[in-house]
PDB file of N, CA and C in Angstrom:
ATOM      1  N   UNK A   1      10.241  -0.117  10.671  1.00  0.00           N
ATOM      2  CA  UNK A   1      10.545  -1.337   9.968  1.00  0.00           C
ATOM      3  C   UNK A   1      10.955  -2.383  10.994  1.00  0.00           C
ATOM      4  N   UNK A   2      10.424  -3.227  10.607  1.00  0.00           N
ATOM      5  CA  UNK A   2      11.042  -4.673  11.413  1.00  0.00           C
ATOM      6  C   UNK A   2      11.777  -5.764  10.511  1.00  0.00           C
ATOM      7  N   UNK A   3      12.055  -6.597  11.371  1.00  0.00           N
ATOM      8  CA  UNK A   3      13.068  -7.826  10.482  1.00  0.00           C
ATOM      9  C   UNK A   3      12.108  -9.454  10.961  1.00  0.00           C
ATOM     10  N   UNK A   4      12.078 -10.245  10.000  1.00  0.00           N
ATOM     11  CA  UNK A   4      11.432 -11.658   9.882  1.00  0.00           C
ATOM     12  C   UNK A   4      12.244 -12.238  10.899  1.00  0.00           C
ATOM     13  N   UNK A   5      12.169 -12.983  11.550  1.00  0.00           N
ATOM     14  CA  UNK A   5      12.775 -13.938  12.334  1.00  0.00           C
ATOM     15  C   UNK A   5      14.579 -15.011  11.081  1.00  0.00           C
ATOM     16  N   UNK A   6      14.098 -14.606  10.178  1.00  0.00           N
ATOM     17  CA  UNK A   6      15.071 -15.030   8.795  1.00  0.00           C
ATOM     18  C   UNK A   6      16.028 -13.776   8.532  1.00  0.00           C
ATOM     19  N   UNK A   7      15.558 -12.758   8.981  1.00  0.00           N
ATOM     20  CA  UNK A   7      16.551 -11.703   8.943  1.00  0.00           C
ATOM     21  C   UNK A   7      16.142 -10.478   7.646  1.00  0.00           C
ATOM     22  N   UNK A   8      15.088 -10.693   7.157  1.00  0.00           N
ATOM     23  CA  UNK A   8      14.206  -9.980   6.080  1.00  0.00           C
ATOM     24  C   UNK A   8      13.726  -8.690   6.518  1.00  0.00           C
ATOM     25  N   UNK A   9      14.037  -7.835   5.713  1.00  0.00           N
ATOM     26  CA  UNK A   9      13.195  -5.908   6.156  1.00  0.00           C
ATOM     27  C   UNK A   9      11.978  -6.366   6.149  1.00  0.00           C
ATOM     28  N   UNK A  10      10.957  -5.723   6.817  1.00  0.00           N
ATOM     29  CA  UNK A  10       9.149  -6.029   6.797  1.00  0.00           C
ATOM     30  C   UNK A  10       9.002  -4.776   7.029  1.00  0.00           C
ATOM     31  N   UNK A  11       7.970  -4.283   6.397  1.00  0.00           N
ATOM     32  CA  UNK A  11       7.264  -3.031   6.617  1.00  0.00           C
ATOM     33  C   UNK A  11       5.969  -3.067   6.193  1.00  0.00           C
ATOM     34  N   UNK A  12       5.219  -2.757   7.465  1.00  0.00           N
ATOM     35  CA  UNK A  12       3.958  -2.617   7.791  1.00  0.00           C
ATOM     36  C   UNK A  12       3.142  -1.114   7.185  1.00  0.00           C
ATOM     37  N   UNK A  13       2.794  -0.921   6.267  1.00  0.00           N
ATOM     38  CA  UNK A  13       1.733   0.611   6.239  1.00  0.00           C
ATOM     39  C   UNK A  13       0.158   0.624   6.258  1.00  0.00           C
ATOM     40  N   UNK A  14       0.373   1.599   6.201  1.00  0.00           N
ATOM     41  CA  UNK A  14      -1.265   2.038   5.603  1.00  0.00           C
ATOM     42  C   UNK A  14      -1.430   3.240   4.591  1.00  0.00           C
ATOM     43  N   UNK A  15      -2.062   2.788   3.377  1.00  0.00           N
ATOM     44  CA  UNK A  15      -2.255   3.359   2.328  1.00  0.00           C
ATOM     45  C   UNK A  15      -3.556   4.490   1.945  1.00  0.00           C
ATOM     46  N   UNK A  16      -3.734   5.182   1.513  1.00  0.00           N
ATOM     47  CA  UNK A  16      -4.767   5.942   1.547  1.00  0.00           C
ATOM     48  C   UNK A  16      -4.975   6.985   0.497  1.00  0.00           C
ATOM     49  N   UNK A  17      -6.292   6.179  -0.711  1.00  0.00           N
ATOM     50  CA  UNK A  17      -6.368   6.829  -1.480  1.00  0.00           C
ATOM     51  C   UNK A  17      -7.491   7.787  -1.586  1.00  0.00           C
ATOM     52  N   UNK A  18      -7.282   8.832  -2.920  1.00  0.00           N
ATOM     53  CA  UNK A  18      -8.529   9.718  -2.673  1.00  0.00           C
ATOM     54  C   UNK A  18      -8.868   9.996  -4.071  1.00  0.00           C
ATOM     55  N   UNK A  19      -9.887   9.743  -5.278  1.00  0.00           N
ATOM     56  CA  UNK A  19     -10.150  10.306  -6.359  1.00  0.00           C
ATOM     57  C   UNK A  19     -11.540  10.583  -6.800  1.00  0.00           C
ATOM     58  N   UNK A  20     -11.855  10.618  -7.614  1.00  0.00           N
ATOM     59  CA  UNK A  20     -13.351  11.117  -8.233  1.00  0.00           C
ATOM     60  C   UNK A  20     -13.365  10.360  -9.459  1.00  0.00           C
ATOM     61  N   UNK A  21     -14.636   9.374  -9.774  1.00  0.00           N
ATOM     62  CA  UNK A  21     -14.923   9.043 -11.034  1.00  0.00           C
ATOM     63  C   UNK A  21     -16.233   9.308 -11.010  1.00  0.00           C
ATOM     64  N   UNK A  22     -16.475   9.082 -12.674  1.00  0.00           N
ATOM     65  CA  UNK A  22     -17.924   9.158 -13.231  1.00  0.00           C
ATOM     66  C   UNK A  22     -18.903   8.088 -13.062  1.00  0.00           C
ATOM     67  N   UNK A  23     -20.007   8.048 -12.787  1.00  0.00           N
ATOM     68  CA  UNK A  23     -20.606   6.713 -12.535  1.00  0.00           C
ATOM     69  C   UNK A  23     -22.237   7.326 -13.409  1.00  0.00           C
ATOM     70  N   UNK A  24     -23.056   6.343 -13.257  1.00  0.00           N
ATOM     71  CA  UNK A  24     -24.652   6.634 -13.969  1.00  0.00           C
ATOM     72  C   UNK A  24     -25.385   7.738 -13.210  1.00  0.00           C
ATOM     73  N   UNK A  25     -24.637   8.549 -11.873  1.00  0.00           N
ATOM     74  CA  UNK A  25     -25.300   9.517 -11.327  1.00  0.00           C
ATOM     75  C   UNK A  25     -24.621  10.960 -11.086  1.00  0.00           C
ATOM     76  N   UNK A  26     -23.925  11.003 -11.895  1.00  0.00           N
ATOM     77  CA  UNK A  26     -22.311  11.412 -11.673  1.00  0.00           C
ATOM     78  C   UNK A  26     -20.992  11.439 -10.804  1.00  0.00           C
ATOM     79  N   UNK A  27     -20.446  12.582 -10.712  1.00  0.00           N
ATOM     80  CA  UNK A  27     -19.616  12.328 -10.067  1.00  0.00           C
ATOM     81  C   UNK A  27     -19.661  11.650  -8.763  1.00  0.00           C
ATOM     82  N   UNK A  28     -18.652  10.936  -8.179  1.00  0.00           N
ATOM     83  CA  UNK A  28     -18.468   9.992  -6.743  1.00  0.00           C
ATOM     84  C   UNK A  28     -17.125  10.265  -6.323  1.00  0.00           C
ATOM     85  N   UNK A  29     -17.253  10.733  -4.722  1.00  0.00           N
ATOM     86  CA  UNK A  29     -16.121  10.778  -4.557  1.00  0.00           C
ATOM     87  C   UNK A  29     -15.399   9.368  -3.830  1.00  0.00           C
ATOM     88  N   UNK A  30     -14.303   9.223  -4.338  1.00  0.00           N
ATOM     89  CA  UNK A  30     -14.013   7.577  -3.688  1.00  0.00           C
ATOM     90  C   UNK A  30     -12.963   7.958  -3.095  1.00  0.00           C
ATOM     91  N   UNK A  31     -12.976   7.197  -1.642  1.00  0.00           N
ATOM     92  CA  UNK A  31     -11.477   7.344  -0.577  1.00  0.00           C
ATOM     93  C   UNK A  31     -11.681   5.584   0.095  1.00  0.00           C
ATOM     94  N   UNK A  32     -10.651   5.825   0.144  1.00  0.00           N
ATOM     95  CA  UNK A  32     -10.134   4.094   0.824  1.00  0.00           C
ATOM     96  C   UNK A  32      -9.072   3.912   1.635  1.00  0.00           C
ATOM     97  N   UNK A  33      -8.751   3.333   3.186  1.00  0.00           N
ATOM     98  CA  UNK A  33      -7.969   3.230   3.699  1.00  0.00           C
ATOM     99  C   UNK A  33      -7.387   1.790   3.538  1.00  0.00           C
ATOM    100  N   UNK A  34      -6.188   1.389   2.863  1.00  0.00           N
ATOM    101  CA  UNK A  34      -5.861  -0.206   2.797  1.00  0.00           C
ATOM    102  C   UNK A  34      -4.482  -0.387   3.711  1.00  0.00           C
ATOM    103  N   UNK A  35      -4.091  -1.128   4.380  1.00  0.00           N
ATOM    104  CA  UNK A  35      -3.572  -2.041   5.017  1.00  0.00           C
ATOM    105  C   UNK A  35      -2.155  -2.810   3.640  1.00  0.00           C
ATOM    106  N   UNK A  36      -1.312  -2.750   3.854  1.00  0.00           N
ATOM    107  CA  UNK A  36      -0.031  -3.301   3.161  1.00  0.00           C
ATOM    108  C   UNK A  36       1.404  -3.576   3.976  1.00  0.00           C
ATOM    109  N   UNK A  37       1.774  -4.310   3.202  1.00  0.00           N
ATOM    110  CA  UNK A  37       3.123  -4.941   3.586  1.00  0.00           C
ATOM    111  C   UNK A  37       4.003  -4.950   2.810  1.00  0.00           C
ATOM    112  N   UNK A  38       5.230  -4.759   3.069  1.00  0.00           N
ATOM    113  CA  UNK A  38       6.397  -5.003   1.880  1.00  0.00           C
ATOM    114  C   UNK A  38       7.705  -5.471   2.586  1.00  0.00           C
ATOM    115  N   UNK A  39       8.631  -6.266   1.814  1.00  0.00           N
ATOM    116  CA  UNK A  39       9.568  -7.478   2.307  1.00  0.00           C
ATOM    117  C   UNK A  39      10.853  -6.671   1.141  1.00  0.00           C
ATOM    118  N   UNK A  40      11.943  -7.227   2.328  1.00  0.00           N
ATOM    119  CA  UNK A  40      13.343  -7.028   1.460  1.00  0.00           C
ATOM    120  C   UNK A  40      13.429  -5.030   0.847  1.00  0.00           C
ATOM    121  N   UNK A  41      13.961  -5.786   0.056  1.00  0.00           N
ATOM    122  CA  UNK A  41      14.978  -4.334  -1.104  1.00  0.00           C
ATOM    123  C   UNK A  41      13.077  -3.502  -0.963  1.00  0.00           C
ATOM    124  N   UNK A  42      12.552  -3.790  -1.106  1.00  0.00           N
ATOM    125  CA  UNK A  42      11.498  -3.206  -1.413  1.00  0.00           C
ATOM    126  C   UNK A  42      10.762  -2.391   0.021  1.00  0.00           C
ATOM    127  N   UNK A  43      10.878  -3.470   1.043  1.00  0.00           N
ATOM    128  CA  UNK A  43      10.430  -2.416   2.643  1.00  0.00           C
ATOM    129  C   UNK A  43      11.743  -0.713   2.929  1.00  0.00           C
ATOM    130  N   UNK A  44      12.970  -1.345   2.335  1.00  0.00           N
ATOM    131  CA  UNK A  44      13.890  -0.618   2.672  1.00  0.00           C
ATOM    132  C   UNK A  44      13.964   0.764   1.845  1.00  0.00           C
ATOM    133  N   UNK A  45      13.988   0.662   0.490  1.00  0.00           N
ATOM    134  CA  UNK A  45      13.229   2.084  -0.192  1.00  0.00           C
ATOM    135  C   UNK A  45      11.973   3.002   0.394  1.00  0.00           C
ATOM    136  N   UNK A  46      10.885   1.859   0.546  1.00  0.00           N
ATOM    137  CA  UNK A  46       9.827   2.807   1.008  1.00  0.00           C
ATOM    138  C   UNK A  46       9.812   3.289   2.222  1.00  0.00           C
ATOM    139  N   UNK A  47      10.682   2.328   3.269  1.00  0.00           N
ATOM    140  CA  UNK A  47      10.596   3.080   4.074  1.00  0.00           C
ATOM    141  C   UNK A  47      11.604   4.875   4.334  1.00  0.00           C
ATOM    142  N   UNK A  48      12.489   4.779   3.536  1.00  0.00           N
ATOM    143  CA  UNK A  48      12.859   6.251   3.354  1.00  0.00           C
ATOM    144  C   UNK A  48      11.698   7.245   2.853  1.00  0.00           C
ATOM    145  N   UNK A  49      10.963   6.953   2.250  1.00  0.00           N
ATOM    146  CA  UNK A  49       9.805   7.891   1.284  1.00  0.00           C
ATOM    147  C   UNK A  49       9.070   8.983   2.150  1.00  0.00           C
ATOM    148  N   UNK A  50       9.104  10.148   1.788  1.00  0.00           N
ATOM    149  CA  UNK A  50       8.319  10.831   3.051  1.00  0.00           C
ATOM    150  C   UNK A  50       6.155  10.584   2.850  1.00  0.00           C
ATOM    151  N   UNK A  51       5.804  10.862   4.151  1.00  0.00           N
ATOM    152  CA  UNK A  51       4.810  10.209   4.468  1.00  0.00           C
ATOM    153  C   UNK A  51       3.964  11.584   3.521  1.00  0.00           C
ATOM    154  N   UNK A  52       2.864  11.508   2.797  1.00  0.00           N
ATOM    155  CA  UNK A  52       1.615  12.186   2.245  1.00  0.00           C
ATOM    156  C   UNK A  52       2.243  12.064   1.101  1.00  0.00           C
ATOM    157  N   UNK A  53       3.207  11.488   0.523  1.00  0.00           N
ATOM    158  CA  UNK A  53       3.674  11.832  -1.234  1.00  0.00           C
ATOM    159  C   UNK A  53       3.020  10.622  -1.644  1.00  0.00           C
ATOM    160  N   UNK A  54       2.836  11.107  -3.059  1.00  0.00           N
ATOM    161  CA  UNK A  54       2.013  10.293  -3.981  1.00  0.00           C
ATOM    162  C   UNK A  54       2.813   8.423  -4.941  1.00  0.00           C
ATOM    163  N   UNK A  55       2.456   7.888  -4.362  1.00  0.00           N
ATOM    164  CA  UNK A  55       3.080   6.504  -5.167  1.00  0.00           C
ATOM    165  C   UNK A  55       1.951   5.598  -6.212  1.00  0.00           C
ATOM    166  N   UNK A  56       2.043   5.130  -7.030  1.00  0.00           N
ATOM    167  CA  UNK A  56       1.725   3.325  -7.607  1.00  0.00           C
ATOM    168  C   UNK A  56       2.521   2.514  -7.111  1.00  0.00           C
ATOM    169  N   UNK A  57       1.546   1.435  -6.647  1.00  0.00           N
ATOM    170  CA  UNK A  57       1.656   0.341  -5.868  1.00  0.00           C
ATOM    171  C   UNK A  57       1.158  -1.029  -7.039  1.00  0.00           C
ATOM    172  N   UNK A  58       1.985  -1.892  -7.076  1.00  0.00           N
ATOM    173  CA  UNK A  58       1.563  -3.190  -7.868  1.00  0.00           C
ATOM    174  C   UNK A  58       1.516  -4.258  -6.640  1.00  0.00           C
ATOM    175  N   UNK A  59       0.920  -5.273  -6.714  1.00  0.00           N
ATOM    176  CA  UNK A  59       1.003  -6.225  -5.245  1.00  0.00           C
ATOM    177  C   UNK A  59      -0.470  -7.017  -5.547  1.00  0.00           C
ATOM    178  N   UNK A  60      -0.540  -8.135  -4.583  1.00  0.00           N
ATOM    179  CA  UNK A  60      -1.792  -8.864  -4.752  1.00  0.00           C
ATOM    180  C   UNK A  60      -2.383  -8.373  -3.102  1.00  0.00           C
ATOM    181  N   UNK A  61      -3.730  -8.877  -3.378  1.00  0.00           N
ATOM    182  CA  UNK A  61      -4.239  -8.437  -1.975  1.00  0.00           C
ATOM    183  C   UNK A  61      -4.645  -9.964  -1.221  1.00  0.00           C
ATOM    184  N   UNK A  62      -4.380 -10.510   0.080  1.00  0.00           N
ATOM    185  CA  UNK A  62      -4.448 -11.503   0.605  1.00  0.00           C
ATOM    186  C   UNK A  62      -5.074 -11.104   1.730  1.00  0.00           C
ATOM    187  N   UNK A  63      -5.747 -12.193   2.799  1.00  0.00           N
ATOM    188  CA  UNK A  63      -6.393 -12.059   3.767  1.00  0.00           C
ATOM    189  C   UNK A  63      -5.327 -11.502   4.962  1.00  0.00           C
ATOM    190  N   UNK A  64      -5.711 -10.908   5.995  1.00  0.00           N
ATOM    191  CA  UNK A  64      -4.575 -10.559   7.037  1.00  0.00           C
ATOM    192  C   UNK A  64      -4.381 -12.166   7.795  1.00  0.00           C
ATOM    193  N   UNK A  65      -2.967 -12.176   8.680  1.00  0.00           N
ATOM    194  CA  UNK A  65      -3.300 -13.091   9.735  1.00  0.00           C
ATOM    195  C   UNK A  65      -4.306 -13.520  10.146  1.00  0.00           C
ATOM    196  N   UNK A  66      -4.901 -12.505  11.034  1.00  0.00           N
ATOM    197  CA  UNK A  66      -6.356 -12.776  11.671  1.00  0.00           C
ATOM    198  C   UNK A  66      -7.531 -12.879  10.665  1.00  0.00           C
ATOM    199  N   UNK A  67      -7.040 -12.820   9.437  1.00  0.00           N
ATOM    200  CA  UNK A  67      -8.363 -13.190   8.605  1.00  0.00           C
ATOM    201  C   UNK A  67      -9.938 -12.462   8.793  1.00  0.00           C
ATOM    202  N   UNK A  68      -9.277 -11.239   9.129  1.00  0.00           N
ATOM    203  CA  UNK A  68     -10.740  -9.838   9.146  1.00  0.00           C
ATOM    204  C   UNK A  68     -10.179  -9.051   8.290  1.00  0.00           C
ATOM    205  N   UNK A  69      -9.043  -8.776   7.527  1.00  0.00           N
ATOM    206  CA  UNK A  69      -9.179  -8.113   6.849  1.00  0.00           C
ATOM    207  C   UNK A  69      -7.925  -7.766   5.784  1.00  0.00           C
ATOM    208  N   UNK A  70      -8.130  -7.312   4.603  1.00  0.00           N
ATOM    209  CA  UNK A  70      -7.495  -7.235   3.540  1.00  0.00           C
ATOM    210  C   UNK A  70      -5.609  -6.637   3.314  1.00  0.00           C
ATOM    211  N   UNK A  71      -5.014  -7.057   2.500  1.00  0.00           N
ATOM    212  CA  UNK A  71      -3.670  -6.394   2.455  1.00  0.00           C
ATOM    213  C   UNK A  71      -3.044  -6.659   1.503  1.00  0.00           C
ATOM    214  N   UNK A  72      -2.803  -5.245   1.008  1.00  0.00           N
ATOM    215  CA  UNK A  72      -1.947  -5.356  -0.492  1.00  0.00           C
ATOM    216  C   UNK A  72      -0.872  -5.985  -0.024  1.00  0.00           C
ATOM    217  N   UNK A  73      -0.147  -6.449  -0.702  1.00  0.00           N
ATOM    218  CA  UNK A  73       1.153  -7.317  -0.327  1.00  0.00           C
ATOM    219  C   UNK A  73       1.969  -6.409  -2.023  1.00  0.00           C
ATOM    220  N   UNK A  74       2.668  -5.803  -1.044  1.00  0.00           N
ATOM    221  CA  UNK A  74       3.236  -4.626  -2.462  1.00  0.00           C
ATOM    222  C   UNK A  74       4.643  -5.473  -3.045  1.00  0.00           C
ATOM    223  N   UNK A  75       4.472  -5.295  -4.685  1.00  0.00           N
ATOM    224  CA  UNK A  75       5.495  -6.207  -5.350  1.00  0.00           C
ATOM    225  C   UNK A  75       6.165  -5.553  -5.980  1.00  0.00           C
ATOM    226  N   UNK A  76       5.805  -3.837  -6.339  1.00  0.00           N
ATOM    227  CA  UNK A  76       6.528  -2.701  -7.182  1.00  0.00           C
ATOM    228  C   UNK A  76       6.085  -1.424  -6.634  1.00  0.00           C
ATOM    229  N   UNK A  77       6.798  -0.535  -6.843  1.00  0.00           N
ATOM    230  CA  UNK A  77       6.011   0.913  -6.516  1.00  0.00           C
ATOM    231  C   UNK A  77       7.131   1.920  -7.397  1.00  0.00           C
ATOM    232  N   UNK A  78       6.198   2.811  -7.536  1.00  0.00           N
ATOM    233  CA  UNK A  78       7.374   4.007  -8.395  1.00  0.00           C
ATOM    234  C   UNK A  78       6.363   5.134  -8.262  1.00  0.00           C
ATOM    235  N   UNK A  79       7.042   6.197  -8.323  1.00  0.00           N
ATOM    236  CA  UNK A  79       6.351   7.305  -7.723  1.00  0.00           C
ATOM    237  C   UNK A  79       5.402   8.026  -9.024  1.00  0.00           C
ATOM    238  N   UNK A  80       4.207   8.553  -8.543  1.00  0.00           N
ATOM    239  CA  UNK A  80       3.231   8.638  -9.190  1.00  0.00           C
ATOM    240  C   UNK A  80       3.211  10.545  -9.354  1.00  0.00           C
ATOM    241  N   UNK A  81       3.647  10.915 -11.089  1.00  0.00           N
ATOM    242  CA  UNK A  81       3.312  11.890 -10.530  1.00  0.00           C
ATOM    243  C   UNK A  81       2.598  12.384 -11.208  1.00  0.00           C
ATOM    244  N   UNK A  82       1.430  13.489 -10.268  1.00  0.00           N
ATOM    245  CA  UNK A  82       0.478  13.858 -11.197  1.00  0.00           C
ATOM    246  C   UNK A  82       0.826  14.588 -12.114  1.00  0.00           C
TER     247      UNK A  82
END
């Protein structure tokens, strides 16, 4: 975790999902590596969380700095369980 120049928690991850849906040929397996950020009360929870456990994430997705590539910008999370 890092702190904003304002004095704010920041936490940098990477997210990584893995499931199976149905499509017109059947099954597909879908995996995705995304890029996220989270600020305040919210970097400071997750960052306790241990790493491979399962969460929901609410957040919008915005361009990075460098503008190559995508990032949830996380606004809720609560643990997901199957």
């Amino acid at each position: 975790m890092r702190y904003t120049p304002a004095g704010i928690p920041a936490l940098q991850l990477v997210l990584e999902h893995q499931s199976e849906v149905q499509d017109g040929q059947g099954m597909r397996q879908v995996k995705m590596v995304l890029k996220a950020m989270a600020f305040g009360s919210l970097a400071e929870s997750l960052v306790n969380q241990a790493v491979g456990s399962n969460w929901k994430f609410q957040g919008y997705l915005n361009n990075s700095r460098a503008g190559k590539s995508v990032v949830l910008q996380i606004q809720n999370f609560s643990q997901d369980l199957l």
